[in-house]
C-alpha atoms as a PDB file:
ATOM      1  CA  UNK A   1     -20.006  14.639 -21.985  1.00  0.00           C
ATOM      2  CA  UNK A   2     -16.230  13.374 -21.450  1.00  0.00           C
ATOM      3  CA  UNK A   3     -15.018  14.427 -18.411  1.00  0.00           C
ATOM      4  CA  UNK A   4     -12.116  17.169 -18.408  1.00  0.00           C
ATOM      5  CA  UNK A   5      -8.960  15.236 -16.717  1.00  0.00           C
ATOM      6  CA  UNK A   6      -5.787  16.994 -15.341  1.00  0.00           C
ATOM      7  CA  UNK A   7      -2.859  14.355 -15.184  1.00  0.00           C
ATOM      8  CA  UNK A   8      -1.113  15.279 -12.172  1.00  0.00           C
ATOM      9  CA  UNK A   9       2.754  14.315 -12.590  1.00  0.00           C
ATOM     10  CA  UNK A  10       5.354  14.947  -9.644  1.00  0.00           C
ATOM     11  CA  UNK A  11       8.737  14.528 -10.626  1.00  0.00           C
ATOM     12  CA  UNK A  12      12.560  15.231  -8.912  1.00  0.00           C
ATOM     13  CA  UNK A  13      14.772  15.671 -11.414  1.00  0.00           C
ATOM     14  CA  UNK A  14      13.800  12.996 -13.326  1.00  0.00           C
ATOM     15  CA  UNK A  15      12.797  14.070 -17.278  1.00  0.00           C
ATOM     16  CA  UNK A  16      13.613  10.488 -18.799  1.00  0.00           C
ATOM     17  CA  UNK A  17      10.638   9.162 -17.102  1.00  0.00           C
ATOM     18  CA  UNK A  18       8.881  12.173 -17.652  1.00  0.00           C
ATOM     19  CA  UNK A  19       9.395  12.237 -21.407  1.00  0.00           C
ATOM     20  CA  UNK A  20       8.167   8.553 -21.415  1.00  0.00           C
ATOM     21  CA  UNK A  21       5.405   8.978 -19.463  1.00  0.00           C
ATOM     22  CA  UNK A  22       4.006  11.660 -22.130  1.00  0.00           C
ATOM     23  CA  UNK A  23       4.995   9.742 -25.069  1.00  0.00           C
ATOM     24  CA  UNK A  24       2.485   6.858 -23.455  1.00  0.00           C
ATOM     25  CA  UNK A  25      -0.188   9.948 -22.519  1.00  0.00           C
ATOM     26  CA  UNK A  26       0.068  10.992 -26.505  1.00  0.00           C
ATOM     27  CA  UNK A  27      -1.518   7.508 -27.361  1.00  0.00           C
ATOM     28  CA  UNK A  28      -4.872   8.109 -24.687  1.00  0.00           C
ATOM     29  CA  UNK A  29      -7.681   7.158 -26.447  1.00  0.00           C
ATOM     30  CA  UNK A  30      -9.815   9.641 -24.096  1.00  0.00           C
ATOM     31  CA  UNK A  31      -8.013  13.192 -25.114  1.00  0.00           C
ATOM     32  CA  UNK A  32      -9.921  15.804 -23.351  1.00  0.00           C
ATOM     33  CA  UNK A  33      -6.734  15.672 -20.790  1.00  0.00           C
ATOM     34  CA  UNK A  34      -4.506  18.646 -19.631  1.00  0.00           C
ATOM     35  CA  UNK A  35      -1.148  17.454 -18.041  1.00  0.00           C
ATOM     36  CA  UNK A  36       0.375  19.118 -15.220  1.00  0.00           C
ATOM     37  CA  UNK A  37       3.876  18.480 -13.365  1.00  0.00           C
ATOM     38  CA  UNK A  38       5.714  19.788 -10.318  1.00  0.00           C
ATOM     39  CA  UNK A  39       9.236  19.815  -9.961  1.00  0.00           C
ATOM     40  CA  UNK A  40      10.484  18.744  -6.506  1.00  0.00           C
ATOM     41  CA  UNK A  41      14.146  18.969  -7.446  1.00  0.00           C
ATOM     42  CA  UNK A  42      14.742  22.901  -7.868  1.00  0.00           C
ATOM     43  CA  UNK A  43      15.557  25.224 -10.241  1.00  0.00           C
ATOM     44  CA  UNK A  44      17.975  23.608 -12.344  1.00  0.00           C
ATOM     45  CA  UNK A  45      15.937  20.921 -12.455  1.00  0.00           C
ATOM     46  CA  UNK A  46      12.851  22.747 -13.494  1.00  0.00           C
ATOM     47  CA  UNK A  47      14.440  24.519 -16.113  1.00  0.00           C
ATOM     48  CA  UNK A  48      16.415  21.432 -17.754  1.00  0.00           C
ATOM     49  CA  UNK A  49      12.634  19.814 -17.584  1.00  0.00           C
ATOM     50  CA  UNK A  50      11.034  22.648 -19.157  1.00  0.00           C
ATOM     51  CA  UNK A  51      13.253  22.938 -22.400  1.00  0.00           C
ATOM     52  CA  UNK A  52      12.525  19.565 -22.950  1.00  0.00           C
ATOM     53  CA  UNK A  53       8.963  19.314 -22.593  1.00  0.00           C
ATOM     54  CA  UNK A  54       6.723  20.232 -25.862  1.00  0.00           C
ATOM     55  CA  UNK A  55       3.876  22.863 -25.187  1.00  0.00           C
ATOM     56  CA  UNK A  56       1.280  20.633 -26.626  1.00  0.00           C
ATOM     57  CA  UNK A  57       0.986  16.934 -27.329  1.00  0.00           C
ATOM     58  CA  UNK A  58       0.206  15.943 -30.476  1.00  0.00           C
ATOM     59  CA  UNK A  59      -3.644  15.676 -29.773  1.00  0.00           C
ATOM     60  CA  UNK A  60      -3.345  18.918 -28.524  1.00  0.00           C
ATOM     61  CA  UNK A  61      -3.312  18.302 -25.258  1.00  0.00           C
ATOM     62  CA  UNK A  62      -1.557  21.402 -22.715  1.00  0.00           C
ATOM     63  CA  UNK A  63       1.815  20.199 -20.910  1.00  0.00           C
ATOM     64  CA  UNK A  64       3.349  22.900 -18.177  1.00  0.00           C
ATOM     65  CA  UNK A  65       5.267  22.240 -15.686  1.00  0.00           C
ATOM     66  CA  UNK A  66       5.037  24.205 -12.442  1.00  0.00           C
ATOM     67  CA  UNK A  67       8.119  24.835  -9.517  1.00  0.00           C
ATOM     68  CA  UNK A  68       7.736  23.483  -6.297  1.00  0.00           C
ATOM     69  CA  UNK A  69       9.007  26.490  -3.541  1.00  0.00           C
ATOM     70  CA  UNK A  70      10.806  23.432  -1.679  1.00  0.00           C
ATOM     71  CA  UNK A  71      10.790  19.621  -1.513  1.00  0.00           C
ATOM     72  CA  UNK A  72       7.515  18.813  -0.285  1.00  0.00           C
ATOM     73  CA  UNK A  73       7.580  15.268  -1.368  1.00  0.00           C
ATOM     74  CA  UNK A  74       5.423  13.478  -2.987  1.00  0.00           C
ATOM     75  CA  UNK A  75       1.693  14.165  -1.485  1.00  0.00           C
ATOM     76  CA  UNK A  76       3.456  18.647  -1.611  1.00  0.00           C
ATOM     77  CA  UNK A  77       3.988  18.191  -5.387  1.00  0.00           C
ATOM     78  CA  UNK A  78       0.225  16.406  -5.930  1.00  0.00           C
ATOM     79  CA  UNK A  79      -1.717  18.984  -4.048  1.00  0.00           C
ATOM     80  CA  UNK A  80       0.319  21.787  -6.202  1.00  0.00           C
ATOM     81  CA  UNK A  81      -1.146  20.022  -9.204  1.00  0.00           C
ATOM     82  CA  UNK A  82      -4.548  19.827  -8.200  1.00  0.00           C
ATOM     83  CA  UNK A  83      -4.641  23.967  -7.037  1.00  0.00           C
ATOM     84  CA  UNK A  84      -3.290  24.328 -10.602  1.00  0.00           C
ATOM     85  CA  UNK A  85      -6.029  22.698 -12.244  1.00  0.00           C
ATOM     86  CA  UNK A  86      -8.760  23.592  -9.884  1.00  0.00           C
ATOM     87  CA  UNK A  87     -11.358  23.550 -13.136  1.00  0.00           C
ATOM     88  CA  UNK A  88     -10.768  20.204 -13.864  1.00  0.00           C
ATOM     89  CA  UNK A  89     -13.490  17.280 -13.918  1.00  0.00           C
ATOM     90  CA  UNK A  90     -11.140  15.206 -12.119  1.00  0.00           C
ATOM     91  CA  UNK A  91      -7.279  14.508 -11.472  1.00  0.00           C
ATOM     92  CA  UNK A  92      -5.610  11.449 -12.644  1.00  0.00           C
ATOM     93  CA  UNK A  93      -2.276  11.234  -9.691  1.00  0.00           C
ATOM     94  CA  UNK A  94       0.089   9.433 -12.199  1.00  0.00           C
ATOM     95  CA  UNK A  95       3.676   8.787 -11.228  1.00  0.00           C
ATOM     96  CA  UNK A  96       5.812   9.863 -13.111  1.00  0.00           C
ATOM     97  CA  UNK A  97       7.390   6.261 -13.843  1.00  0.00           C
ATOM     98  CA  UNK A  98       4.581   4.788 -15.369  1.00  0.00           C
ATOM     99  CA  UNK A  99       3.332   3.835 -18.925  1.00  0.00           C
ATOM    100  CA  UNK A 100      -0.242   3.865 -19.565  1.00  0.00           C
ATOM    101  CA  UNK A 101      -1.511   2.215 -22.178  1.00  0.00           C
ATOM    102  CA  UNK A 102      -3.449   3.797 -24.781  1.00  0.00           C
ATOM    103  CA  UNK A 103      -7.299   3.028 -23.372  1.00  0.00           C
ATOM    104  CA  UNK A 104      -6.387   3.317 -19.690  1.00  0.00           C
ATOM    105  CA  UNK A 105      -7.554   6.721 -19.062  1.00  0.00           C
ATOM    106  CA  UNK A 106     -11.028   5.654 -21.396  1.00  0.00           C
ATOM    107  CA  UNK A 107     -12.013   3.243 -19.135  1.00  0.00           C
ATOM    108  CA  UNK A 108     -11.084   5.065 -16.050  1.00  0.00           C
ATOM    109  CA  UNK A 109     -12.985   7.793 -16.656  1.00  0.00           C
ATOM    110  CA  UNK A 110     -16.231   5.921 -18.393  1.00  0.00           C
ATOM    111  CA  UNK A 111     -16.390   4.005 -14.564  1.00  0.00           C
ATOM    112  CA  UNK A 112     -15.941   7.266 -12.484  1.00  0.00           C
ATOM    113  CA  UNK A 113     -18.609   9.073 -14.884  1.00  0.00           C
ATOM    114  CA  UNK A 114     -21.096   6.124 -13.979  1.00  0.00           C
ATOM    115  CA  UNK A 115     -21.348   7.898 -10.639  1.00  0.00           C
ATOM    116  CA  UNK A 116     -21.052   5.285  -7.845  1.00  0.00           C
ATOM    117  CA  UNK A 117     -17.807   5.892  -7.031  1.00  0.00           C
ATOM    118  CA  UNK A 118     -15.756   8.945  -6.827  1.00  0.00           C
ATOM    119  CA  UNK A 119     -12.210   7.372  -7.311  1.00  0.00           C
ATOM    120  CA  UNK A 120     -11.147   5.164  -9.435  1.00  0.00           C
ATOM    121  CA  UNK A 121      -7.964   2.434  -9.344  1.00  0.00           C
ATOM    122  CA  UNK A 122      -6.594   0.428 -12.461  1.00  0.00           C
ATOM    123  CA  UNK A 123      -4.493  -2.622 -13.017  1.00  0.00           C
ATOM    124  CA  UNK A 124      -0.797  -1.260 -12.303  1.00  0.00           C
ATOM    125  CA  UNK A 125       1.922  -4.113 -13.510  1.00  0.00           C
ATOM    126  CA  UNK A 126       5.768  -4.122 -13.787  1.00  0.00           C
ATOM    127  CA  UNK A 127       8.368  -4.391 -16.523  1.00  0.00           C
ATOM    128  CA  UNK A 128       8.349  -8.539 -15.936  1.00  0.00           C
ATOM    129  CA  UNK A 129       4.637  -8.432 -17.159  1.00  0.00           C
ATOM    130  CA  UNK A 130       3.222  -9.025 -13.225  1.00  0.00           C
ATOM    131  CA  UNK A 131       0.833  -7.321 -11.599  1.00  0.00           C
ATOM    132  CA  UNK A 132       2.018  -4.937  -9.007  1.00  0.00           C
ATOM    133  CA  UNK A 133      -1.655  -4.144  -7.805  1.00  0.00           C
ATOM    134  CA  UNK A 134      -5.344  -4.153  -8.706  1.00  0.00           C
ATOM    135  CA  UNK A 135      -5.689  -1.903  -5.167  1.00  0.00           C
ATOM    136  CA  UNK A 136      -4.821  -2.559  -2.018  1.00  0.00           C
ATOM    137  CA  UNK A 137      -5.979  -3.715   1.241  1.00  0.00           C
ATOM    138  CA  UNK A 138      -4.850  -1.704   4.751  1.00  0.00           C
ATOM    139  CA  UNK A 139      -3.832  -4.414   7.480  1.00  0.00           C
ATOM    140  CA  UNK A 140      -4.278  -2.207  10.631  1.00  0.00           C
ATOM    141  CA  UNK A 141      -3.522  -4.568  13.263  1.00  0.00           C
ATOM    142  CA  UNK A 142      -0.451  -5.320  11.015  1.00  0.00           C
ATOM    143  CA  UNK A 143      -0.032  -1.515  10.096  1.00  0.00           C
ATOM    144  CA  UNK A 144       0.811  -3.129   6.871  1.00  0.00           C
ATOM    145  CA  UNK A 145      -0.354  -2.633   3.094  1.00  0.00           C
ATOM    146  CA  UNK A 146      -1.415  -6.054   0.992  1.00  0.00           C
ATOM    147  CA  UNK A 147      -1.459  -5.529  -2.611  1.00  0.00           C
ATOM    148  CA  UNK A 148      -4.412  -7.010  -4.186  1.00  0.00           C
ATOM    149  CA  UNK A 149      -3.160  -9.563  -7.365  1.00  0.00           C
ATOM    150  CA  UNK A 150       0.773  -8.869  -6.393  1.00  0.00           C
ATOM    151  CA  UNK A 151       2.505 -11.212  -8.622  1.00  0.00           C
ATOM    152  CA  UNK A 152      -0.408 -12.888 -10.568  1.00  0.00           C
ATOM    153  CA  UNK A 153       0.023 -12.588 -14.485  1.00  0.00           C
ATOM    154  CA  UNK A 154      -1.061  -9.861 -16.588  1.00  0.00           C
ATOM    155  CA  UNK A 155      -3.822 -11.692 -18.623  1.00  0.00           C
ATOM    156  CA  UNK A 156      -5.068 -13.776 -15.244  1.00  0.00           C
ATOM    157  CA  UNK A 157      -8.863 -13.529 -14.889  1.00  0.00           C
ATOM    158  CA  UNK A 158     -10.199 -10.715 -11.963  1.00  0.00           C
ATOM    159  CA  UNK A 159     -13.244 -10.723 -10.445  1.00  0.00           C
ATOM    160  CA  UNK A 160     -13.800  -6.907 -10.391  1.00  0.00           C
ATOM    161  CA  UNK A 161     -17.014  -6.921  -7.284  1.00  0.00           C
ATOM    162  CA  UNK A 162     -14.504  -9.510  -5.293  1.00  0.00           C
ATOM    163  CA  UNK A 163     -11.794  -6.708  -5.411  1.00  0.00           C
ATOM    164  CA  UNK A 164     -13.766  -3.683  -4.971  1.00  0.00           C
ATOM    165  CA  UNK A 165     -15.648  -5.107  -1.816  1.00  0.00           C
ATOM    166  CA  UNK A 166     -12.091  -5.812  -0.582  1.00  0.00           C
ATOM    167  CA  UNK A 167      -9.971  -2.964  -1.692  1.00  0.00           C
ATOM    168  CA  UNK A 168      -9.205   0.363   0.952  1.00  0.00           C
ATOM    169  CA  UNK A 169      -6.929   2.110  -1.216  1.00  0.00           C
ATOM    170  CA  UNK A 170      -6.087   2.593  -4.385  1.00  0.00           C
ATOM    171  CA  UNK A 171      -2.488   2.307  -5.738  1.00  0.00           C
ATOM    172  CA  UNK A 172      -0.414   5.604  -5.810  1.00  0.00           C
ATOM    173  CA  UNK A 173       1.108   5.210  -8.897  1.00  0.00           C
ATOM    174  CA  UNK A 174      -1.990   5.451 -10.547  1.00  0.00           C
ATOM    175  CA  UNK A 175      -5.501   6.446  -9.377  1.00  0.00           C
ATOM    176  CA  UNK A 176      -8.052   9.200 -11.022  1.00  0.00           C
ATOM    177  CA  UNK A 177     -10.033  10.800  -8.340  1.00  0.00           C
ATOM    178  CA  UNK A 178     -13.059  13.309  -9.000  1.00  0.00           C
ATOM    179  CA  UNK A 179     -13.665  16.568  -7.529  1.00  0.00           C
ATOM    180  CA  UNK A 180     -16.640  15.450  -5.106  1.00  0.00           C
ATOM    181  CA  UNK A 181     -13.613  13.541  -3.855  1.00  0.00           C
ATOM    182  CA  UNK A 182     -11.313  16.461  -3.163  1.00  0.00           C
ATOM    183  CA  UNK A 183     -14.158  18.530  -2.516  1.00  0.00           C
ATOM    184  CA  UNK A 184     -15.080  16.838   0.432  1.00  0.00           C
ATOM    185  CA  UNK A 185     -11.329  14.421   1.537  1.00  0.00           C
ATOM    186  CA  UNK A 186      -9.297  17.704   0.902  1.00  0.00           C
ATOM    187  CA  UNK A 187      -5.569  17.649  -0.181  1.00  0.00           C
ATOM    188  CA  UNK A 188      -3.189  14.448   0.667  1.00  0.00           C
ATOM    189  CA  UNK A 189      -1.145  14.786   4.195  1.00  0.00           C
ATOM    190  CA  UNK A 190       1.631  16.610   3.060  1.00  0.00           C
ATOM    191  CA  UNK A 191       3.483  15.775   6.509  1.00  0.00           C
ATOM    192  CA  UNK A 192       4.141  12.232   5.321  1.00  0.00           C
ATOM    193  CA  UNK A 193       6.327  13.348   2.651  1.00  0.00           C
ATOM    194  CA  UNK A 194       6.615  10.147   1.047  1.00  0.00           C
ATOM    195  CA  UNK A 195       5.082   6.454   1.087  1.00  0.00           C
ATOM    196  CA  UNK A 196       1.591   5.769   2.347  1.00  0.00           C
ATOM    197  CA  UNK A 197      -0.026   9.323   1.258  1.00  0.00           C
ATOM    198  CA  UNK A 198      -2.097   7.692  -1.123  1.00  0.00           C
ATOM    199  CA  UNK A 199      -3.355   5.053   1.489  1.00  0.00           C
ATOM    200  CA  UNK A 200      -3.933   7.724   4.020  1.00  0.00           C
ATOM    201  CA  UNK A 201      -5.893   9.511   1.610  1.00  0.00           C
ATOM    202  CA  UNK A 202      -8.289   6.526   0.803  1.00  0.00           C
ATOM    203  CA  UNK A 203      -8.893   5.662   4.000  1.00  0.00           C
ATOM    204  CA  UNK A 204      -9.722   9.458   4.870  1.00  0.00           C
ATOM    205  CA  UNK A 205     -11.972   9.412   1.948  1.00  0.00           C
ATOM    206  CA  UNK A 206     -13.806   5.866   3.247  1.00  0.00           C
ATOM    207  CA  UNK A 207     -14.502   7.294   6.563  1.00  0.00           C
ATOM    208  CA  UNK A 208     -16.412  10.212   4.601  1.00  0.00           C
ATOM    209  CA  UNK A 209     -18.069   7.562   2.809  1.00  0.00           C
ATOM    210  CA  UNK A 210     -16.258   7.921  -0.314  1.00  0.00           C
ATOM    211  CA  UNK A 211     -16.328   4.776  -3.018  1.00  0.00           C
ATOM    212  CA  UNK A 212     -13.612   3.065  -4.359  1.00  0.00           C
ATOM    213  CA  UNK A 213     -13.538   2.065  -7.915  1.00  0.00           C
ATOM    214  CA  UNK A 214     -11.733  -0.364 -10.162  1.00  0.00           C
ATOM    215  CA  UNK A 215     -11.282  -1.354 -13.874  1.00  0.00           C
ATOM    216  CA  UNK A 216      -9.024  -4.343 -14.852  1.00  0.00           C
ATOM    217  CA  UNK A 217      -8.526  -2.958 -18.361  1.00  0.00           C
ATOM    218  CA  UNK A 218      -7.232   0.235 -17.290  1.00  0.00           C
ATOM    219  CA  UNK A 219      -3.373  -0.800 -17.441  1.00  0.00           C
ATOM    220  CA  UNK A 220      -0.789   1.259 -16.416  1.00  0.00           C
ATOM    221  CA  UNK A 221       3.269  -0.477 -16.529  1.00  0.00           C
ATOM    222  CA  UNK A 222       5.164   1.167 -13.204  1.00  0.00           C
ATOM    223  CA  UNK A 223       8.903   1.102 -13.634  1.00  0.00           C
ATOM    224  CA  UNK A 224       8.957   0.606  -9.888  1.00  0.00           C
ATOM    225  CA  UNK A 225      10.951   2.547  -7.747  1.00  0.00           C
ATOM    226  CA  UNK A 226      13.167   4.362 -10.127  1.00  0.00           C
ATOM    227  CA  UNK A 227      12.684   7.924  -8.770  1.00  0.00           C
ATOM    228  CA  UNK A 228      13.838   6.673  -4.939  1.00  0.00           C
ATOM    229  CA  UNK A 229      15.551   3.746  -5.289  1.00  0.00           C
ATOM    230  CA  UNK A 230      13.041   1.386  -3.679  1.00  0.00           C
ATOM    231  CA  UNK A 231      13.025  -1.459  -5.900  1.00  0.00           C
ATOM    232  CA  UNK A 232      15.826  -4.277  -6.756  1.00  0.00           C
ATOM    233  CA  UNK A 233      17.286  -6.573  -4.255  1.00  0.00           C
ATOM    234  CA  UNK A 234      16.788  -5.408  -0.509  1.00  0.00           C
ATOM    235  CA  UNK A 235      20.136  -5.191   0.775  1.00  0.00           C
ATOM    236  CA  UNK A 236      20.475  -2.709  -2.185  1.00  0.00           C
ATOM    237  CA  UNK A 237      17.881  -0.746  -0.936  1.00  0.00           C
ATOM    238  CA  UNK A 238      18.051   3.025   0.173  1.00  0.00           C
ATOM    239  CA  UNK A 239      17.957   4.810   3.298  1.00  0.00           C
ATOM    240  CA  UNK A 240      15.078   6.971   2.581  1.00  0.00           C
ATOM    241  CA  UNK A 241      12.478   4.579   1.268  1.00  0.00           C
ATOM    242  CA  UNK A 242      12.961   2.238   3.695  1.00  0.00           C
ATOM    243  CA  UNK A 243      12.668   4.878   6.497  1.00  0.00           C
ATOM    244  CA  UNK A 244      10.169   6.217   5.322  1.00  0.00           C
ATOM    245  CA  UNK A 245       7.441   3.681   4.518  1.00  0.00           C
ATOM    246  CA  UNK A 246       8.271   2.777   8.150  1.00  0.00           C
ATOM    247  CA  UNK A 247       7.735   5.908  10.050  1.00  0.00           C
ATOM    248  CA  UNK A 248       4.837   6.444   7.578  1.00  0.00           C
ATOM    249  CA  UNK A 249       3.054   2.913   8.437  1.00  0.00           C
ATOM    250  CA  UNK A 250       3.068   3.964  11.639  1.00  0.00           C
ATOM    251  CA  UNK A 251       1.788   7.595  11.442  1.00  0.00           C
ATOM    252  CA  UNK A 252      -0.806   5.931   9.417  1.00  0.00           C
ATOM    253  CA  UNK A 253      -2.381   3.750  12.113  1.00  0.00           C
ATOM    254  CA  UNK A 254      -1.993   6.735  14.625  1.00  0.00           C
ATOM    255  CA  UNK A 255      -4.209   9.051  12.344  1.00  0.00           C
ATOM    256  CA  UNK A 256      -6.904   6.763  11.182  1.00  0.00           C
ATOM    257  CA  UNK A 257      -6.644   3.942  13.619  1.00  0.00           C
ATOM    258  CA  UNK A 258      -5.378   5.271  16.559  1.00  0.00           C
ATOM    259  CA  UNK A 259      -6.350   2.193  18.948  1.00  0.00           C
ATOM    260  CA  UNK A 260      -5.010  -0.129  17.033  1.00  0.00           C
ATOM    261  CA  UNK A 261      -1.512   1.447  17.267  1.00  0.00           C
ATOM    262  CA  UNK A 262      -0.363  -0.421  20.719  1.00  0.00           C
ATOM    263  CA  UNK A 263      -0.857  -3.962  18.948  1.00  0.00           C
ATOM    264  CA  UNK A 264       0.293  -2.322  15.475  1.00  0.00           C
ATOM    265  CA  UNK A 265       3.178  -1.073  17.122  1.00  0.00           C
ATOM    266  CA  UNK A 266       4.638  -4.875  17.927  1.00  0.00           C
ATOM    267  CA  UNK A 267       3.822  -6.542  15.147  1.00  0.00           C
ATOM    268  CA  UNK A 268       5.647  -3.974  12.462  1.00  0.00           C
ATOM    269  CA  UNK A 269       8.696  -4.662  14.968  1.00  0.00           C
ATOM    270  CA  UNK A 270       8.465  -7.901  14.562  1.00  0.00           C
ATOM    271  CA  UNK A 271       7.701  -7.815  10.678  1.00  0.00           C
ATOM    272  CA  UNK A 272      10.994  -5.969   9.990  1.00  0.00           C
ATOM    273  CA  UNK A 273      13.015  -8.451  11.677  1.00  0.00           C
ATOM    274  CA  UNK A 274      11.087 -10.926   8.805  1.00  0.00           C
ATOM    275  CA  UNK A 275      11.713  -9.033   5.959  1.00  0.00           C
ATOM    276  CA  UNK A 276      15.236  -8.017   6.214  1.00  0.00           C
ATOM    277  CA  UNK A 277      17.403  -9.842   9.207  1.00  0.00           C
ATOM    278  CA  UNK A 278      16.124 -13.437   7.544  1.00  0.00           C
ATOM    279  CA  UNK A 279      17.983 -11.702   4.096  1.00  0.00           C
ATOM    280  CA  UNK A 280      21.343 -10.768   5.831  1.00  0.00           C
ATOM    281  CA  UNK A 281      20.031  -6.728   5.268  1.00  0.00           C
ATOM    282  CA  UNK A 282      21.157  -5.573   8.595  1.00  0.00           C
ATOM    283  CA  UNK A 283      21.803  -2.311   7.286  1.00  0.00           C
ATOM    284  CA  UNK A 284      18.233  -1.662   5.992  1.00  0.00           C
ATOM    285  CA  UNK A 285      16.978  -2.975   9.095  1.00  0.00           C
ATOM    286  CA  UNK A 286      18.894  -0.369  11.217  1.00  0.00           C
ATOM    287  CA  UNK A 287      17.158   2.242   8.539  1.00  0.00           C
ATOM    288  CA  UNK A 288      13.670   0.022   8.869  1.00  0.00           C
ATOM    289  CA  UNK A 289      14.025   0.452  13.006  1.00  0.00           C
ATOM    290  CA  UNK A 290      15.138   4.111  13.075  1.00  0.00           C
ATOM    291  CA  UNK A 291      11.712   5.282  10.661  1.00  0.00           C
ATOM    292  CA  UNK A 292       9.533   2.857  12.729  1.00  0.00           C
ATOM    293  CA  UNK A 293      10.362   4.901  15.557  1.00  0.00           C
ATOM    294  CA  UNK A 294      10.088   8.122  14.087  1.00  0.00           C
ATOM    295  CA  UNK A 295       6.864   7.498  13.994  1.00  0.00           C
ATOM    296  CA  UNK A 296       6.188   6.319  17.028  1.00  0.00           C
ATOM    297  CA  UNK A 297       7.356   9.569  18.108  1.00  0.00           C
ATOM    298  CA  UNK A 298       5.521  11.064  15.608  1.00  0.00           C
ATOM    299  CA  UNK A 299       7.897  12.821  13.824  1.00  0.00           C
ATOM    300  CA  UNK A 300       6.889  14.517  10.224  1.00  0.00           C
ATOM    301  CA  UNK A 301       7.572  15.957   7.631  1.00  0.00           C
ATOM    302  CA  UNK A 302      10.648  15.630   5.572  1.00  0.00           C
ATOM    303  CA  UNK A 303      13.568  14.076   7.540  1.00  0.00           C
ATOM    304  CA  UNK A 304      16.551  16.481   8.891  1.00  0.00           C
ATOM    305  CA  UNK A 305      18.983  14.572   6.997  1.00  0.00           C
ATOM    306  CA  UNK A 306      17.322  14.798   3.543  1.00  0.00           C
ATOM    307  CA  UNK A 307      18.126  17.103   1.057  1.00  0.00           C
ATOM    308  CA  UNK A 308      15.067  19.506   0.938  1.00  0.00           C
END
């Protein structure tokens, strides 16, 4: 029996992407699917995305769209998705700029139905046909993220057992879970507002003795960034992603790896001075220095100087 999928979409004011992301969802070859989004931009922004969203796809798959009572980021507007769908098989956390490709959700949900895993990442590339992830593997000594492939070309062999015995999360942008999953992780930290949620969430779910999954032909194309502003050159780069990931990276090795965080500490100091005073980005290392901080403190939630 196919397994019942809710595609859980959180968007801020953002309908372009939205309306491409469904156009790609109309193509699934697996179309037992319901899609659900939450609006984190208000209510002009839910209304302008409602009268343009179509009640149906044309498989006849359900699109509604849901208001979020405030800006609760990113991990606020995924947990509203999965209390909306609460009956479904299992939730498919799909950003909202992203292109699947026809099959992606098919093979997705064919490896998470074989039982020995209950969530399940996919091969997530960029407009410049690269890959952008097959999963990803949590430094914590580093309190860094590696992304698995990052860079290799689309069509490049993968040795699928080599990745899964190395992989502790899945990428964000992308990543079906099942309800034995949510049923026994819970809901994503909803304190980290944005950036590292997902990884948090893995690594939650691996200390329960949750399995991590991954199919190769499950492609999904990730227009990176363009909600937040966190891809393109970086001395272009924005305040809030920067901060963010930073404060984030560190609240991360505080809540899962909380002895590692003295060690952690220095080296993501010193690993911000490599990737942006060697680039002349003085300005996104001020931003880089004042999140890594923040979470030293360990400050959370949604920053006082951000638009809730």
């Amino acid at each position: 029996m196919a397994l019942h999928v809710a595609v859980a979409i959180v968007g801020f004011r953002n309908r372009e992407d939205i309306a491409l992301c469904l156009t790609a969802l109309a193509s699934s070859t697996h179309a037992d699917f319901e899609v659900i989004i939450c609006e984190n931009g208000g209510l002009a922004a839910y209304e302008t995305l409602v009268e343009s969203l179509p009640g149906a796809l044309p498989g006849g798959q359900k699109v509604r769209a849901v208001l979020a009572p405030s800006n609760g980021g990113y991990a606020g507007g995924v947990n509203i998705c999965l209390r909306e769908t609460a009956d479904a098989d299992a939730w498919w956390v799909l950003n909202p700029d992203t292109s699947p490709e026809p099959g992606a959700l098919a093979a997705m949900a064919k490896r998470l139905a074989m039982g020995d895993c209950e969530a399940v990442g996919c091969t997530v590339y960029l407009p410049n046909g690269k890959i952008q992830s097959h999963g990803g593997l949590w430094r914590s000594w580093l309190a860094r993220t590696e992304s698995i492939g990052l860079g290799e070309q689309l069509d490049a062999p993968v040795d699928v057992g080599r990745i899964e015995a190395r992989q502790t999360y899945l990428n964000g942008a992308s990543m079906l879970v099942g309800r034995r999953w949510v049923e026994t992780v819970g809901m994503m930290r909803e304190e980290y507002f944005l950036y590292c949620e997902e990884v948090e969430w893995c690594q939650r779910g691996l200390h329960l003795h949750m399995r991590l999954g991954f199919v190769p032909e499950a492609r999904v194309l990730h227009a990176q960034g363009s909600t937040t502003g966190a891809g393109g050159d970086v001395r272009n780069r924005r305040r809030l992603p920067i901060y963010l990931s930073e404060r984030n990276l560190m609240l991360m090795t505080r809540d899962c790896f909380p002895l590692h965080l003295p060690v952690a500490a220095l080296a993501a100091f010193a690993l911000l001075f490599l990737q942006y005073a060697r680039r002349g980005a003085w300005r996104q290392l001020g931003y880089g220095l004042d999140g890594w901080q923040a979470g030293l403190r360990n400050q959370r939630g949604i920053p006082n100087w951000v638009e809730a």
